[in-house]
PDB file of N, CA and C in Angstrom:
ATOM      1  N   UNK A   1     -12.323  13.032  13.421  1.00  0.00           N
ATOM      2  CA  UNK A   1     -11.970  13.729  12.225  1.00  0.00           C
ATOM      3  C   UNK A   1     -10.557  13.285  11.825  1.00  0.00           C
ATOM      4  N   UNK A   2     -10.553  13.068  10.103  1.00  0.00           N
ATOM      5  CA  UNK A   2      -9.250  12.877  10.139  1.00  0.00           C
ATOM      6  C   UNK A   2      -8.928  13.652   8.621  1.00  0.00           C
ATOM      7  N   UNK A   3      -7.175  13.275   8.752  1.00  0.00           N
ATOM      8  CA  UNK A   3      -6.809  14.338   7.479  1.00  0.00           C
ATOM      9  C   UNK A   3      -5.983  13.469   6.882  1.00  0.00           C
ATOM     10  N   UNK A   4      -5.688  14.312   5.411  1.00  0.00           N
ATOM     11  CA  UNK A   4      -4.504  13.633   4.960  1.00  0.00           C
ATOM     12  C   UNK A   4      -3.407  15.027   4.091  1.00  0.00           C
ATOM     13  N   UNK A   5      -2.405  14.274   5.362  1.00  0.00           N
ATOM     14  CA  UNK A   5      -1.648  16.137   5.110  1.00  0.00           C
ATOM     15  C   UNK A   5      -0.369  16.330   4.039  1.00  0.00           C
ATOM     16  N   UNK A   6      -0.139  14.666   3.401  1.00  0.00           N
ATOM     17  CA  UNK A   6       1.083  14.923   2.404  1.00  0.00           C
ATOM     18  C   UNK A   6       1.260  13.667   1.750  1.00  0.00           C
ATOM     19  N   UNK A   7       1.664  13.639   0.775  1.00  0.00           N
ATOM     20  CA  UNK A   7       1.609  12.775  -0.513  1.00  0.00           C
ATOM     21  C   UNK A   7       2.689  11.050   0.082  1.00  0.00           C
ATOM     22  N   UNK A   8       3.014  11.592   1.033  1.00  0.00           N
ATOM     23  CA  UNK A   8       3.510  10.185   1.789  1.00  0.00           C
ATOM     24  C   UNK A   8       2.502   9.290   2.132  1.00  0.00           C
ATOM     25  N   UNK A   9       0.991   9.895   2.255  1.00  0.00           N
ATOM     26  CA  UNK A   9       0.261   9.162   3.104  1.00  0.00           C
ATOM     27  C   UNK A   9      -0.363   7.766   1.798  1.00  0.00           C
ATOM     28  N   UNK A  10       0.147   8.375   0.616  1.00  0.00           N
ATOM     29  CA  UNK A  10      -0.231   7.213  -0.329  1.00  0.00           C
ATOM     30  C   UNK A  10       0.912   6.231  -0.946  1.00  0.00           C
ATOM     31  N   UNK A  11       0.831   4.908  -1.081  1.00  0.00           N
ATOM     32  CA  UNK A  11       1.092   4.235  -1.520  1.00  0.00           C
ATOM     33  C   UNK A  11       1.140   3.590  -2.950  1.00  0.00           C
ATOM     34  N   UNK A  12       2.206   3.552  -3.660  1.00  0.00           N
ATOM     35  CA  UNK A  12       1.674   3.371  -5.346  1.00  0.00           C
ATOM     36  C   UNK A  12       2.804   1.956  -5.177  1.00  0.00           C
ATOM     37  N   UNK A  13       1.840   1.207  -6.833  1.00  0.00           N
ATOM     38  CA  UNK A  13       2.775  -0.082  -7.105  1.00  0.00           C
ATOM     39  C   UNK A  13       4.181   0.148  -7.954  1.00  0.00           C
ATOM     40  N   UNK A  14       4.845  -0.108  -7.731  1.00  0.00           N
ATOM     41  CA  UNK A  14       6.257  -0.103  -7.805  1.00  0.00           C
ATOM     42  C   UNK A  14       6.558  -0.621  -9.921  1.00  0.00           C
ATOM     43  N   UNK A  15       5.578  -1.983  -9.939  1.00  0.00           N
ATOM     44  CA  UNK A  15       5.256  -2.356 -10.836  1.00  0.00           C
ATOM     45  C   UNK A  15       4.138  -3.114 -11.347  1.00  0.00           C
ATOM     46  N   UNK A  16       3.910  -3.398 -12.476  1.00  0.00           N
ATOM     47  CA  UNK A  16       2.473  -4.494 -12.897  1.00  0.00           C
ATOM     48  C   UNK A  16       2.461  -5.166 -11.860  1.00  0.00           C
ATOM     49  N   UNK A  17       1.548  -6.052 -11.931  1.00  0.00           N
ATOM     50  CA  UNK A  17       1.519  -7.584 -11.025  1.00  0.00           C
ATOM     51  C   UNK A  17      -0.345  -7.538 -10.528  1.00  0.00           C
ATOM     52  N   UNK A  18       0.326  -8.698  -9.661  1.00  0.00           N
ATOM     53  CA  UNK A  18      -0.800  -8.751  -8.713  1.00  0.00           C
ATOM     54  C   UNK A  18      -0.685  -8.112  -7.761  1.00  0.00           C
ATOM     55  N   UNK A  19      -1.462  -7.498  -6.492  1.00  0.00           N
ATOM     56  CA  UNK A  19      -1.138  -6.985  -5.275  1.00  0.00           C
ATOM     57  C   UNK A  19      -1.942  -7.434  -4.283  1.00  0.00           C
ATOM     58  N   UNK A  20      -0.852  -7.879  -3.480  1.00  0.00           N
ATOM     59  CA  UNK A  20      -1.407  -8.711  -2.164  1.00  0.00           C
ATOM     60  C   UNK A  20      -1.310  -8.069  -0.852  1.00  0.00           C
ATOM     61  N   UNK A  21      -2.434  -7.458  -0.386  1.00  0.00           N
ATOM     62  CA  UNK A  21      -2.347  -6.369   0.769  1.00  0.00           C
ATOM     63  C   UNK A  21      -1.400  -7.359   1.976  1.00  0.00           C
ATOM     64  N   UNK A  22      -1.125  -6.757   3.226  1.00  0.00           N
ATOM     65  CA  UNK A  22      -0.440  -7.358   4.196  1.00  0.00           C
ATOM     66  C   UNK A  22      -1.092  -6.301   5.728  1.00  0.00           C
ATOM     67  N   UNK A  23      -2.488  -5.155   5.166  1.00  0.00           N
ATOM     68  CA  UNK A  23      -2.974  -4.872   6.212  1.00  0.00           C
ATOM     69  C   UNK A  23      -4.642  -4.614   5.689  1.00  0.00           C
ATOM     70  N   UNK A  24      -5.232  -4.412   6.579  1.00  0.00           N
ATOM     71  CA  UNK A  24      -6.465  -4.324   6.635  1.00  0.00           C
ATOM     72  C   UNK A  24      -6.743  -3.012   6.805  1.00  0.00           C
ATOM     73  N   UNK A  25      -7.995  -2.612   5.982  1.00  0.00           N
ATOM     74  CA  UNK A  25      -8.610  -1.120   6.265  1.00  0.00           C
ATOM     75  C   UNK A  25      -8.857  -1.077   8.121  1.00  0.00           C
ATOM     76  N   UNK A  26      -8.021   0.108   8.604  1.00  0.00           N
ATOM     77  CA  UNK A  26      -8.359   0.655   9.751  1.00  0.00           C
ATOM     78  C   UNK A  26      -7.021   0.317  10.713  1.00  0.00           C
ATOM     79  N   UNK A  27      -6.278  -0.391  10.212  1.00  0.00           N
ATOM     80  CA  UNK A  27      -4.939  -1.103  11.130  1.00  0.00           C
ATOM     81  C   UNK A  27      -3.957   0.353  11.527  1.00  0.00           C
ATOM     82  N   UNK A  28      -3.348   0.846  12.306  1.00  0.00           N
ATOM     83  CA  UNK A  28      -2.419   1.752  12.617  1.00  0.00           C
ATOM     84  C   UNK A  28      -1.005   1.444  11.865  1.00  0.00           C
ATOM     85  N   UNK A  29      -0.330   1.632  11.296  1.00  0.00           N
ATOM     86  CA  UNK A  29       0.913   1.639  10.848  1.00  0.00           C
ATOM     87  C   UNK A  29       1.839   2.371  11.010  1.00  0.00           C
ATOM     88  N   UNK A  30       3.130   2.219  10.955  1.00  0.00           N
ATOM     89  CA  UNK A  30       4.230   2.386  11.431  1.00  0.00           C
ATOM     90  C   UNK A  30       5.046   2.739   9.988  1.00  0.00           C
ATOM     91  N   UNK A  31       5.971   3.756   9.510  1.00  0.00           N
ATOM     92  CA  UNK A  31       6.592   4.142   8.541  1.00  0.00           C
ATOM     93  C   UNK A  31       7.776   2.847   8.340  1.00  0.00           C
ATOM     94  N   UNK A  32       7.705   2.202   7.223  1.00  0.00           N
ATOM     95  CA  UNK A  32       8.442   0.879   6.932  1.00  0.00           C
ATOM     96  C   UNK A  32       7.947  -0.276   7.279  1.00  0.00           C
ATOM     97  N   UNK A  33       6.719   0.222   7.545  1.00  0.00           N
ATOM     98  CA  UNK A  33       6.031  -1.194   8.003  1.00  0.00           C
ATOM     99  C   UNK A  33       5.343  -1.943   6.426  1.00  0.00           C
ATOM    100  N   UNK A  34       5.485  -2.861   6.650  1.00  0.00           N
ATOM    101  CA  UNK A  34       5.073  -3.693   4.574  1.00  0.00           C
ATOM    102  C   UNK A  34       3.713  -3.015   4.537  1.00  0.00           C
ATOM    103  N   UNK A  35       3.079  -2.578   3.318  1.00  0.00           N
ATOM    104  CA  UNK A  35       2.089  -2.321   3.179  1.00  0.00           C
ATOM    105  C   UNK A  35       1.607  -3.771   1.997  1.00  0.00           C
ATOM    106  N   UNK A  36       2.454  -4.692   1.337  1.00  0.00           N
ATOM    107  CA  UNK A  36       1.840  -5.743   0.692  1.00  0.00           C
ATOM    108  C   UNK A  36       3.075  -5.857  -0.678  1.00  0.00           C
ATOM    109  N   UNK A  37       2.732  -6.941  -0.983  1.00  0.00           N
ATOM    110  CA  UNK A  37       3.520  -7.233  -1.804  1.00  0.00           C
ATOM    111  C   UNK A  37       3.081  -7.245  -3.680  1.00  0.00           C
ATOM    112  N   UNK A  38       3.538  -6.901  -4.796  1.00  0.00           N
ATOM    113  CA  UNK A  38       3.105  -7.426  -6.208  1.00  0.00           C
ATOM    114  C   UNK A  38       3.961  -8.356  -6.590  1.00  0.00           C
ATOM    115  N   UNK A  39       2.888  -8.972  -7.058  1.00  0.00           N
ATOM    116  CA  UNK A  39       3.108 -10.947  -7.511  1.00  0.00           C
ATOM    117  C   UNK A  39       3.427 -10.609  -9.228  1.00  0.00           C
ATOM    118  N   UNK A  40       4.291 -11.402  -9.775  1.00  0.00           N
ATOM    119  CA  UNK A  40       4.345 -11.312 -11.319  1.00  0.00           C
ATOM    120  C   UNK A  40       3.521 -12.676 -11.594  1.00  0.00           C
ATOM    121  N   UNK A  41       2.583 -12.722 -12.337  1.00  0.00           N
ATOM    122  CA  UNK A  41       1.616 -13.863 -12.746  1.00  0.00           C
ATOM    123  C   UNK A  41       2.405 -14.234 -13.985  1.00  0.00           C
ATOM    124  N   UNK A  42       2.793 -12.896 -14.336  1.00  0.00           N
ATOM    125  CA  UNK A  42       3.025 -13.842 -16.555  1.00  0.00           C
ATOM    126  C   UNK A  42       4.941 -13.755 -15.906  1.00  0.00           C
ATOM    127  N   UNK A  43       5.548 -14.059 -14.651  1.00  0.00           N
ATOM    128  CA  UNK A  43       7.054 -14.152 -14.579  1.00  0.00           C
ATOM    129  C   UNK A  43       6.844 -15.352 -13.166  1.00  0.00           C
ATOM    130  N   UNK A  44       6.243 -16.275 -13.089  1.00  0.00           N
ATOM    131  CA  UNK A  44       6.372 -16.873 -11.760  1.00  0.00           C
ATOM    132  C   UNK A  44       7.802 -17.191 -11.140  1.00  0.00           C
ATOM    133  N   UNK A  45       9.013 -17.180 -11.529  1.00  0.00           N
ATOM    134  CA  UNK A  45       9.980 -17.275 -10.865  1.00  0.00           C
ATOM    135  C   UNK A  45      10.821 -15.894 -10.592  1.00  0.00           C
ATOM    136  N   UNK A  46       9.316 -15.030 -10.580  1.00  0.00           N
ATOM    137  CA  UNK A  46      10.514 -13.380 -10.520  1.00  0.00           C
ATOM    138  C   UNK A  46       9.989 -13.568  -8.952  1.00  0.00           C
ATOM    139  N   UNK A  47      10.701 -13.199  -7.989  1.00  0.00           N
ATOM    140  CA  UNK A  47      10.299 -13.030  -6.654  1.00  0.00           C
ATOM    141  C   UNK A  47       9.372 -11.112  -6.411  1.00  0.00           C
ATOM    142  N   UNK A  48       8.194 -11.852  -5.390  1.00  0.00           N
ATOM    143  CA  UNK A  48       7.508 -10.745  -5.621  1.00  0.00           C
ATOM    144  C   UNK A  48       8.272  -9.325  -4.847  1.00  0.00           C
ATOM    145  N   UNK A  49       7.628  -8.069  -5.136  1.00  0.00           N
ATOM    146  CA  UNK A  49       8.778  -6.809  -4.845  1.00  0.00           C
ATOM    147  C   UNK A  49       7.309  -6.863  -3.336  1.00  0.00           C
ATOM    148  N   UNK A  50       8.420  -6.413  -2.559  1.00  0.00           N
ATOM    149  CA  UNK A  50       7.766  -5.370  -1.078  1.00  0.00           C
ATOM    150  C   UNK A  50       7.235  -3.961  -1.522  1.00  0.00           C
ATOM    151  N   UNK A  51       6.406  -3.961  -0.647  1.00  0.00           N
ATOM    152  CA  UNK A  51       6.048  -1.969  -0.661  1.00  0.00           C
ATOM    153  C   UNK A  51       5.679  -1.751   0.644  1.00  0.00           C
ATOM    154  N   UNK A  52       6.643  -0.568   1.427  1.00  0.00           N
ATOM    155  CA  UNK A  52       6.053  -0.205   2.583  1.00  0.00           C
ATOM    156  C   UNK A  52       5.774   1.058   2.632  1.00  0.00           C
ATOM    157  N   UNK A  53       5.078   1.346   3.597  1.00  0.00           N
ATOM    158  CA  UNK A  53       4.806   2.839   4.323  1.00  0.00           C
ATOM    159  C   UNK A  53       5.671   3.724   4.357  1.00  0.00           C
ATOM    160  N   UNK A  54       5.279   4.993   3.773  1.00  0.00           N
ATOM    161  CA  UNK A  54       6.249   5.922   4.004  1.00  0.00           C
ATOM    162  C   UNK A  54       6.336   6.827   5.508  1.00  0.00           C
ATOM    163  N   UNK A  55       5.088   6.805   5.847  1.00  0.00           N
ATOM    164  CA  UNK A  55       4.945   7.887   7.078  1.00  0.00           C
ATOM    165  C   UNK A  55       4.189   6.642   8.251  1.00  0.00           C
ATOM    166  N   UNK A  56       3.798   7.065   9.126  1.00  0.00           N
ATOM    167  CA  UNK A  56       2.800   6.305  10.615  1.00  0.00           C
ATOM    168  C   UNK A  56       1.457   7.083   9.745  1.00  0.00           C
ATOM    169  N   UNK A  57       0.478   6.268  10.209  1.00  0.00           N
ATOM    170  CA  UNK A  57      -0.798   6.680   9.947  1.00  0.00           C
ATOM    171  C   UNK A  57      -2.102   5.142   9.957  1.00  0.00           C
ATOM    172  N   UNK A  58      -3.258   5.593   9.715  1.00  0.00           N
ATOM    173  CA  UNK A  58      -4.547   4.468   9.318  1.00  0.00           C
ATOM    174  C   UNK A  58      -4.582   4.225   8.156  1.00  0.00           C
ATOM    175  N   UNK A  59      -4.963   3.045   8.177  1.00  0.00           N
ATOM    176  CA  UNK A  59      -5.032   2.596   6.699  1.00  0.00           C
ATOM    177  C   UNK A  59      -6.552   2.639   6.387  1.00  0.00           C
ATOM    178  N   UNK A  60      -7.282   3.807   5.817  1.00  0.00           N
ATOM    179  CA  UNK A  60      -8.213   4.058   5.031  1.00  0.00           C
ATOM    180  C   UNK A  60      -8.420   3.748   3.711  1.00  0.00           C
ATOM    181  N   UNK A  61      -7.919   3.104   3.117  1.00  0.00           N
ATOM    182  CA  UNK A  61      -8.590   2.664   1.874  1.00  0.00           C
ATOM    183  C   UNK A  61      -7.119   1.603   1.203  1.00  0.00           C
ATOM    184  N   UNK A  62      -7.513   0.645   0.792  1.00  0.00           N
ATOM    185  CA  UNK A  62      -6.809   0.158   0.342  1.00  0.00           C
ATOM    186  C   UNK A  62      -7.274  -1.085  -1.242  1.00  0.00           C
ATOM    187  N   UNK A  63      -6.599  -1.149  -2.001  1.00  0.00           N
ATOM    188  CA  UNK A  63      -6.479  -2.045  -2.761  1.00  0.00           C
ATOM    189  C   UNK A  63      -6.741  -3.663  -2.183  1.00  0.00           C
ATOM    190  N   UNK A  64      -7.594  -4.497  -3.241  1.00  0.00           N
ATOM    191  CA  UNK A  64      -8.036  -5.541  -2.569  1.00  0.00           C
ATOM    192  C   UNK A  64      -6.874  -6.327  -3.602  1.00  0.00           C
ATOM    193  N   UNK A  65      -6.599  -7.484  -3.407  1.00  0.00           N
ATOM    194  CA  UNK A  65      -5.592  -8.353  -4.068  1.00  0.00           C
ATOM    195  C   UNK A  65      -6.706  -8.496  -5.643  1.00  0.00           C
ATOM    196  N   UNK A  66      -5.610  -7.736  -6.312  1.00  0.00           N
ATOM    197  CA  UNK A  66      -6.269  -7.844  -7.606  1.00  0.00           C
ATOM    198  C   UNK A  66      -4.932  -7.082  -8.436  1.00  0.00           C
ATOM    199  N   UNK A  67      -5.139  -7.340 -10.096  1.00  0.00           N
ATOM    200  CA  UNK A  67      -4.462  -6.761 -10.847  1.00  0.00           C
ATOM    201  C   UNK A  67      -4.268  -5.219 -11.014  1.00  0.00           C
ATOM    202  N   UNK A  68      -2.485  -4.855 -10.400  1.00  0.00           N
ATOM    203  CA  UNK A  68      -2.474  -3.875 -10.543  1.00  0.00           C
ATOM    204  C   UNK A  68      -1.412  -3.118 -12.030  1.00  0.00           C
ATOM    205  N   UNK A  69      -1.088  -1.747 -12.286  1.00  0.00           N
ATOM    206  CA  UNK A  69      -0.095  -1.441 -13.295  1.00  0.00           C
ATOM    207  C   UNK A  69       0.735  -0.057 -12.340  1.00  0.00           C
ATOM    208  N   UNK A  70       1.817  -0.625 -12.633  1.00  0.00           N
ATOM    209  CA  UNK A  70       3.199   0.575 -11.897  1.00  0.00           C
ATOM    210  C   UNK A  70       1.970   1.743 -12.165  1.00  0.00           C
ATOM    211  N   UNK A  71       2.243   2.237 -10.602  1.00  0.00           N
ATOM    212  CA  UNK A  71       1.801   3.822 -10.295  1.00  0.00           C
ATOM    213  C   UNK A  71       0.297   3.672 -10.076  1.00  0.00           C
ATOM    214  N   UNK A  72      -0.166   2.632  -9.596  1.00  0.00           N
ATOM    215  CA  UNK A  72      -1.653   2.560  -9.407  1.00  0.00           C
ATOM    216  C   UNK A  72      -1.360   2.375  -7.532  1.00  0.00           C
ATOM    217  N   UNK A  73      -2.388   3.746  -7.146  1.00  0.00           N
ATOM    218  CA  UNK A  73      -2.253   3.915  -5.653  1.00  0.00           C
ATOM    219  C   UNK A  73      -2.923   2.328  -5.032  1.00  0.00           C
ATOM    220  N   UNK A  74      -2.148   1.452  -4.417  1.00  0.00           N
ATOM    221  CA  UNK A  74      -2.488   0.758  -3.532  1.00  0.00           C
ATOM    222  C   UNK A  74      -2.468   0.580  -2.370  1.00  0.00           C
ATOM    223  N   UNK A  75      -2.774   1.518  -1.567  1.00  0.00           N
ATOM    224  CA  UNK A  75      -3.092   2.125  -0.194  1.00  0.00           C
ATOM    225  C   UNK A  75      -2.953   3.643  -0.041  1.00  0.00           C
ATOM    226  N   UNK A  76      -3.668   4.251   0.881  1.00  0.00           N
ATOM    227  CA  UNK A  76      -3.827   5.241   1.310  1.00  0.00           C
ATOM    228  C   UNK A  76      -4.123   5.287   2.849  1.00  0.00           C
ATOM    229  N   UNK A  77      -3.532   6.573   3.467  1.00  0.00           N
ATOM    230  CA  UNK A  77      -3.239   6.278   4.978  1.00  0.00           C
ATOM    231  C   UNK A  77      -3.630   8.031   5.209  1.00  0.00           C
ATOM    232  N   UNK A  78      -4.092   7.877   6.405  1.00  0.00           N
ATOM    233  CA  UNK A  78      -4.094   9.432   6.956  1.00  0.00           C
ATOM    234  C   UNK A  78      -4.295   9.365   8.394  1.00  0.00           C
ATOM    235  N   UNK A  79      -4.845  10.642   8.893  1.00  0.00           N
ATOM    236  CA  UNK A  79      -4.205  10.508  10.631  1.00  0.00           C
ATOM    237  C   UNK A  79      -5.547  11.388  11.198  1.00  0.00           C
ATOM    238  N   UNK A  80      -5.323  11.315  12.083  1.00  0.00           N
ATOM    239  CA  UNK A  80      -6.089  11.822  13.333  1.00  0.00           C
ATOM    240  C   UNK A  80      -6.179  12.804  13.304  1.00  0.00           C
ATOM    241  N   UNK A  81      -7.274  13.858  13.484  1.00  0.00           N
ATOM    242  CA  UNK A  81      -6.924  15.557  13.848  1.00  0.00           C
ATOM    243  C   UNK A  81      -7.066  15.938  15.232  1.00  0.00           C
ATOM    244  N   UNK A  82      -6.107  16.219  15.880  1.00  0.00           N
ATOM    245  CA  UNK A  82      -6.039  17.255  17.057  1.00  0.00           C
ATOM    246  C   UNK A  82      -6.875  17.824  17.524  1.00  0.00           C
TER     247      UNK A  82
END
């Protein structure tokens, strides 16, 4: 059984772009650990931005490398129940 107990456990894009995961559905994570990067397609010399984890948790669902827009959840994480 698992839960998801606070708005840390999701991940949003920072900005447009592309988004290029850096974990796989089911991996354990660590708070600051990269959750993936967004690529600018229409800026190729903008360097792409990081996004990491806010809390430890599983990575249950995530965004596949595809076009995203600022504030579109690209990962979601939750935990174990006791």
């Amino acid at each position: 059984m698992m839960e998801v107990p606070d708005q840390a456990c999701f991940v949003y894009a920072p900005d447009a772009g592309v988004f290029e995961p850096a974990t796989e559905i089911g991996d354990g994570v660590r708070k600051g650990d990269l959750c993936g990067r967004v690529h600018f397609v229409d800026d190729p010399a903008r360097p792409p931005v990081s996004v990491f984890f806010k809390r430890d948790g599983i990575v249950v669902c995530q965004r596949h490398p595809a076009r995203c827009e600022r504030g579109d959840c690209v990962a979601h994480l939750a935990l174990d129940v006791d």
